[in-house]
Protein backbone atom coordinates (compact mmCIF):
# COMPACT_ATOMS: atom_id res chain seq x y z
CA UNK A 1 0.00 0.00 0.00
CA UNK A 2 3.05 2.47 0.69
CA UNK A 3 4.28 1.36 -2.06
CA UNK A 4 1.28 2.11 -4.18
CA UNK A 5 1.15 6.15 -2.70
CA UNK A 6 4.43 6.20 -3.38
CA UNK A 7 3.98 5.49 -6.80
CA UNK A 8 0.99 8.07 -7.00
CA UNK A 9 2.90 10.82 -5.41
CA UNK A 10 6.05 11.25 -7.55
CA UNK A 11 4.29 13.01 -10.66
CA UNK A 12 2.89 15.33 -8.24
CA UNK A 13 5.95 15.96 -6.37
CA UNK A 14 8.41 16.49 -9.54
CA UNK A 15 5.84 18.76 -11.56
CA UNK A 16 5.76 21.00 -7.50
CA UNK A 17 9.78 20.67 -7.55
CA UNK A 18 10.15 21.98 -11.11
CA UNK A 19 7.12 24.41 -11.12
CA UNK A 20 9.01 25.74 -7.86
CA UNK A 21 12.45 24.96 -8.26
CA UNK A 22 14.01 26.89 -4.84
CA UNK A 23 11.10 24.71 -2.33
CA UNK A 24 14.21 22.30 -1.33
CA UNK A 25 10.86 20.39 0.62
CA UNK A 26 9.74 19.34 -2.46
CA UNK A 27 12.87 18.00 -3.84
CA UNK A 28 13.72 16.57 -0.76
CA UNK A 29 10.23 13.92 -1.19
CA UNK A 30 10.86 13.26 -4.55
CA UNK A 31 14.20 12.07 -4.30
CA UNK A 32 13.17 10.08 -1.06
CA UNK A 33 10.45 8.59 -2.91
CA UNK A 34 12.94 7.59 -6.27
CA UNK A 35 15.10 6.21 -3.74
CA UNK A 36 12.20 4.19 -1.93
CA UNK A 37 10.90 2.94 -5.05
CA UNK A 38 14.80 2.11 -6.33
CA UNK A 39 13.63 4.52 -9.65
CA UNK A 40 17.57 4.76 -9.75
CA UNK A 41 17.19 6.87 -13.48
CA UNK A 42 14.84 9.25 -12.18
CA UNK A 43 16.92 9.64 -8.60
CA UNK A 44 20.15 10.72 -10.72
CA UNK A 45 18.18 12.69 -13.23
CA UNK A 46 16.74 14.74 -10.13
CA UNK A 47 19.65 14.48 -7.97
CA UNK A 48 21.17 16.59 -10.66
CA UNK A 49 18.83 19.07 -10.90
CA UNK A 50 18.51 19.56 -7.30
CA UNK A 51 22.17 20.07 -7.20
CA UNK A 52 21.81 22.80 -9.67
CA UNK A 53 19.27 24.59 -7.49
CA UNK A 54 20.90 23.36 -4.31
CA UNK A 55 24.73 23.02 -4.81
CA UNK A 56 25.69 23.48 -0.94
CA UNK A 57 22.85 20.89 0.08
CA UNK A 58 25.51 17.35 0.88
CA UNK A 59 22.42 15.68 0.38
CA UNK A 60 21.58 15.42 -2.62
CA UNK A 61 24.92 14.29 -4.25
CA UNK A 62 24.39 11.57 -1.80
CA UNK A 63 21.74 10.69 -3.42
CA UNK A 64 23.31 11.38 -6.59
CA UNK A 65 26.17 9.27 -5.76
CA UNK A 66 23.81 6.27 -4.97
CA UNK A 67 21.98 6.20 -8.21
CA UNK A 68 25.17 6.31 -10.60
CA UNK A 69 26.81 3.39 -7.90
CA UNK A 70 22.89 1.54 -8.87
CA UNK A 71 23.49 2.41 -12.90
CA UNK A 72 27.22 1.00 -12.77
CA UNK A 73 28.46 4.97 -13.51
CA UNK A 74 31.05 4.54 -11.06
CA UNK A 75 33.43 7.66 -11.92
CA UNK A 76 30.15 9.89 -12.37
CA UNK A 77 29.30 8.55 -8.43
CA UNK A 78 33.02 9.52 -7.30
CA UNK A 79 33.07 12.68 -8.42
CA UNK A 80 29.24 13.55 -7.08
CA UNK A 81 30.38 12.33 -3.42
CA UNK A 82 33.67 13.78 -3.57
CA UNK A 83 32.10 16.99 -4.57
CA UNK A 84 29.36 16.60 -1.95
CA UNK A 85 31.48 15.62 1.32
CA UNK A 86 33.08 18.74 0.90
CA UNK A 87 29.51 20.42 2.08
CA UNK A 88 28.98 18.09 5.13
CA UNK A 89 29.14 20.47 8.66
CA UNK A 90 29.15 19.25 12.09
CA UNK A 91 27.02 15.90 10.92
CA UNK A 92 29.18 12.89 11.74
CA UNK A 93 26.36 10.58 10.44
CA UNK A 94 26.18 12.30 7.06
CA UNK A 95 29.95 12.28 6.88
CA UNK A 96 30.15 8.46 7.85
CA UNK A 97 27.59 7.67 4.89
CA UNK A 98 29.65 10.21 2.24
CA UNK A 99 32.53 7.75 3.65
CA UNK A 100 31.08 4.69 3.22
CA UNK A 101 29.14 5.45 -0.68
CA UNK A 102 32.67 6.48 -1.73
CA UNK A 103 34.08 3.31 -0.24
CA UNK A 104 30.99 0.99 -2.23
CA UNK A 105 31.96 2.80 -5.36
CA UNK A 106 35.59 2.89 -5.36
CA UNK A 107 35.31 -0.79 -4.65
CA UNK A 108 32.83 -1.34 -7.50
CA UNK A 109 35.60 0.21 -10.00
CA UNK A 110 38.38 -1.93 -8.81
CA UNK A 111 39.63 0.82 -7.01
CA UNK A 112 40.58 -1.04 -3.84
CA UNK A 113 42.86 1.11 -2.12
CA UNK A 114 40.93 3.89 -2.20
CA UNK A 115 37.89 2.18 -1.31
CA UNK A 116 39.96 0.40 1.80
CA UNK A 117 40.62 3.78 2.90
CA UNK A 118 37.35 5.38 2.68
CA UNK A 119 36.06 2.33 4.87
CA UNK A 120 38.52 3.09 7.43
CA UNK A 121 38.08 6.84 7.29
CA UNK A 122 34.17 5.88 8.40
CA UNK A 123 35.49 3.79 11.40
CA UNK A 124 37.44 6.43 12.69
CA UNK A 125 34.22 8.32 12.89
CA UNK A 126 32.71 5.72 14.51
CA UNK A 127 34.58 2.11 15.17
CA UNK A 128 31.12 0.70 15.62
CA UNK A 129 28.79 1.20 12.49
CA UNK A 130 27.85 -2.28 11.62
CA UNK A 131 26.47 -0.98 8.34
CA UNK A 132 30.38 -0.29 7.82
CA UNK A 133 31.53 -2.98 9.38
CA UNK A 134 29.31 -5.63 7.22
CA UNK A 135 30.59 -3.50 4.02
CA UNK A 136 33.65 -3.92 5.04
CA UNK A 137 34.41 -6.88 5.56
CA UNK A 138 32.44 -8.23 2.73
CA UNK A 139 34.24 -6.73 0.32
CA UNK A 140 37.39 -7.91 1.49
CA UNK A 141 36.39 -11.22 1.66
CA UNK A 142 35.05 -10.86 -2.09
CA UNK A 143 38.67 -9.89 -2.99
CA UNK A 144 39.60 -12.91 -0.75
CA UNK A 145 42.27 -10.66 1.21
CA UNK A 146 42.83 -10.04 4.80
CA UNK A 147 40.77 -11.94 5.93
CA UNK A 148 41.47 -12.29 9.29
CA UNK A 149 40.88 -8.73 9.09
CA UNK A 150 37.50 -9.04 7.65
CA UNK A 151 36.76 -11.75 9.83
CA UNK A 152 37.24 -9.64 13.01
CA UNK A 153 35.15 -6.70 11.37
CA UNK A 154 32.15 -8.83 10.72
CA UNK A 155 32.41 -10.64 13.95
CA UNK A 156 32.00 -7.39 15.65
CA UNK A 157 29.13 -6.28 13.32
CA UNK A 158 27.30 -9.56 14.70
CA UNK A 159 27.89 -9.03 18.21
CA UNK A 160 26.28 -5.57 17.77
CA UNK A 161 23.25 -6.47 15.47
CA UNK A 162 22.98 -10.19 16.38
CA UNK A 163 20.44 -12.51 13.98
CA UNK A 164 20.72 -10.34 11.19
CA UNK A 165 21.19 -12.48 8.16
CA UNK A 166 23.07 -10.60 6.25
CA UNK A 167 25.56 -9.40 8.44
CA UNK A 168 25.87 -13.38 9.20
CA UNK A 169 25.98 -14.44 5.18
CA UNK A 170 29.00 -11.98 5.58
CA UNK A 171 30.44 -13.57 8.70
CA UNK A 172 29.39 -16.96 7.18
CA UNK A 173 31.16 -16.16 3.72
CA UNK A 174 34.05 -14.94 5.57
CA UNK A 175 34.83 -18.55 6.94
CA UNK A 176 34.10 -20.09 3.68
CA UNK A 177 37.05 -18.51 2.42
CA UNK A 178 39.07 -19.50 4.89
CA UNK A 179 37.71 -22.94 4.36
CA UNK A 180 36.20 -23.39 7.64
CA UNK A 181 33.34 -24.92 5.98
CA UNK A 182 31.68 -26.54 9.30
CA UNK A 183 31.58 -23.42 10.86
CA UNK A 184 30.44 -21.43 7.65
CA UNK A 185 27.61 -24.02 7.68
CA UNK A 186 26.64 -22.99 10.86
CA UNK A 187 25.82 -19.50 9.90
CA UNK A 188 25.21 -19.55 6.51
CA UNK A 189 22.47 -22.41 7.25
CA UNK A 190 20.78 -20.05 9.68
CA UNK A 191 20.97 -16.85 7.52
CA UNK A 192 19.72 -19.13 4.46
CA UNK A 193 16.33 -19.84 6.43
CA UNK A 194 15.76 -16.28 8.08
CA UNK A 195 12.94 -13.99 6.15
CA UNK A 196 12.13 -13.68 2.49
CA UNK A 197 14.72 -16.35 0.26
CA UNK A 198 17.60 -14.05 -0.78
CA UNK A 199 19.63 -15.16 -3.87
CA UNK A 200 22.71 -14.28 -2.69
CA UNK A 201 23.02 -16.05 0.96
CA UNK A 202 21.10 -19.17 -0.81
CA UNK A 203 24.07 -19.28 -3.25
CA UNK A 204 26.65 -18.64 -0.38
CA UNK A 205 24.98 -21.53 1.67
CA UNK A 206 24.77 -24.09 -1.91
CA UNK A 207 28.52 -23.58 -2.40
CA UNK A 208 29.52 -24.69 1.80
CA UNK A 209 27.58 -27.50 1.17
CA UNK A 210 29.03 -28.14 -2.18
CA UNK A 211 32.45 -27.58 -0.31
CA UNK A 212 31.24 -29.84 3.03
CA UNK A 213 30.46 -32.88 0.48
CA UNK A 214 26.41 -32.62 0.19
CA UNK A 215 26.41 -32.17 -3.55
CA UNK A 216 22.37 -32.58 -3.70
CA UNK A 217 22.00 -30.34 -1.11
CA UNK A 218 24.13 -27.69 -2.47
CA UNK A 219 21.81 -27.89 -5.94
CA UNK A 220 18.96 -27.60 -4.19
CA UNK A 221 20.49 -24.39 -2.73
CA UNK A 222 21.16 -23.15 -6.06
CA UNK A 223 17.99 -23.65 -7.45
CA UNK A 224 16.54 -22.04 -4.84
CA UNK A 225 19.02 -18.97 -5.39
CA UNK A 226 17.64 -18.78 -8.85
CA UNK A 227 13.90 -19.22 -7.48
CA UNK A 228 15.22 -15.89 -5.29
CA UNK A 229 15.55 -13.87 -8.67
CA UNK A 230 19.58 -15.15 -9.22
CA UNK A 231 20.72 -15.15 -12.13
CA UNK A 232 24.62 -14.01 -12.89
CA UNK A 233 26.28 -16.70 -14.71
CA UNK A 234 28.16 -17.74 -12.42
CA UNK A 235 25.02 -19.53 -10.04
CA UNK A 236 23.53 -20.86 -13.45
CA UNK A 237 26.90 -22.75 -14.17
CA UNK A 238 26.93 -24.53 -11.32
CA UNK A 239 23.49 -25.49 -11.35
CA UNK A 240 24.21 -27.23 -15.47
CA UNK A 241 27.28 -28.65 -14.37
CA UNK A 242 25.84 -29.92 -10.31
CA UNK A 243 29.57 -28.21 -9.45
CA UNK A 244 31.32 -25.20 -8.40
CA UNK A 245 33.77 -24.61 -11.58
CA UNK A 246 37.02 -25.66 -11.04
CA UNK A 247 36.17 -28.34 -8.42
């Protein structure tokens, strides 16, 4: 139903925004409601003209920064947040998420070192954002580095958001890589069964099992990631081939 008023709203709220252009209100609900609604065309096509009315406002190259990350414009996101953190006064919050979208991005362009040092510029704000944390760690353990590092950052994350699954596919995937598969099956197996089905811990879980021996299992995982909306080509390999490639 939200949803649905959402969807009825945003006409209205981008004909007020344009009609009125300086009502920084107006612009401020529309590009809530392209974010809600994950309208990631319409957030940077707004975004950008909000910034033209509003270019000492951080937060709408936040949100500008978000939708190019979303669209795979990577360099257009950089240079938005870069721009934008610049604006951020005496908001430690704000800063922290400026931070962490430049550390998502940076990461998404291969930019590792950069994006390493954004995370850690957000946990010197504050050494216990489990949003950053999670991030974090994940990432690292994508690149399959430091992972002792990453373990200890997602660890923490857990302690201080326990039973939420996707700070525990992190923690999970984290000991997968360090092929502690009996303990990855631990959380991985709980994440996998929390909520709605999501793709990505189903697949996470289907390749421990793989790992652990329970080949059936670990299809049936796999299928189910697809059932989730999966579908890189990666996840349908292994489900043609019953096998992780290379194993």
């Amino acid at each position: 139903r939200l949803q649905k008023k959402l969807i009825e709203a945003a006409p209205y709220y981008y004909k007020s925004a344009v009609v009125q252009g300086k009502d920084a209100h107006v612009w401020d609900h529309l590009l809530y409601i392209d974010n809600e609604l994950n309208r990631y065309d319409s957030l940077e096509k707004h975004s950008a003209l909000a910034i033209e009315y509003f270019p000492n406002q951080p937060n709408y190259y936040i949100y500008n920064g978000v939708a190019n990350t979303q669209k795979h414009n990577y360099q257009k996101a950089i240079n938005a947040l870069r721009s934008g953190v610049n604006y951020v006064v005496d908001n430690k919050a704000l800063l922290i998420q400026f931070y962490s979208a430049l550390g998502d991005a940076y990461y998404y362009s291969n930019d590792f070192v950069n994006s390493d040092n954004y995370f850690e510029k957000a946990l010197k704000e504050d050494a216990d954002n489990t949003y950053v944390l999670n991030n974090y760690a994940y990432y690292l353990s994508q690149r399959n580095q430091q992972l002792e590092k990453a373990e200890k950052l997602s660890k923490k994350s857990n302690d201080l958001s326990p039973n939420n699954k996707n700070y525990m596919d992190t923690y999970g995937w984290i000991l997968f890589q360090q092929k502690k598969y009996q303990l990855a099956d631990e959380w991985l197996g709980k994440a996998s069964k929390m909520g709605t089905k999501n793709a990505t811990i189903l697949e996470h879980y289907g390749d421990n099992l793989f790992m652990l021996g329970y080949k059936d299992l670990a299809l049936k995982a796999w299928q189910d990631a697809k059932e989730a909306g999966g579908n890189s080509d990666e996840l349908l390999k292994k489900i043609k081939d019953k096998k992780i490639n290379g194993q």
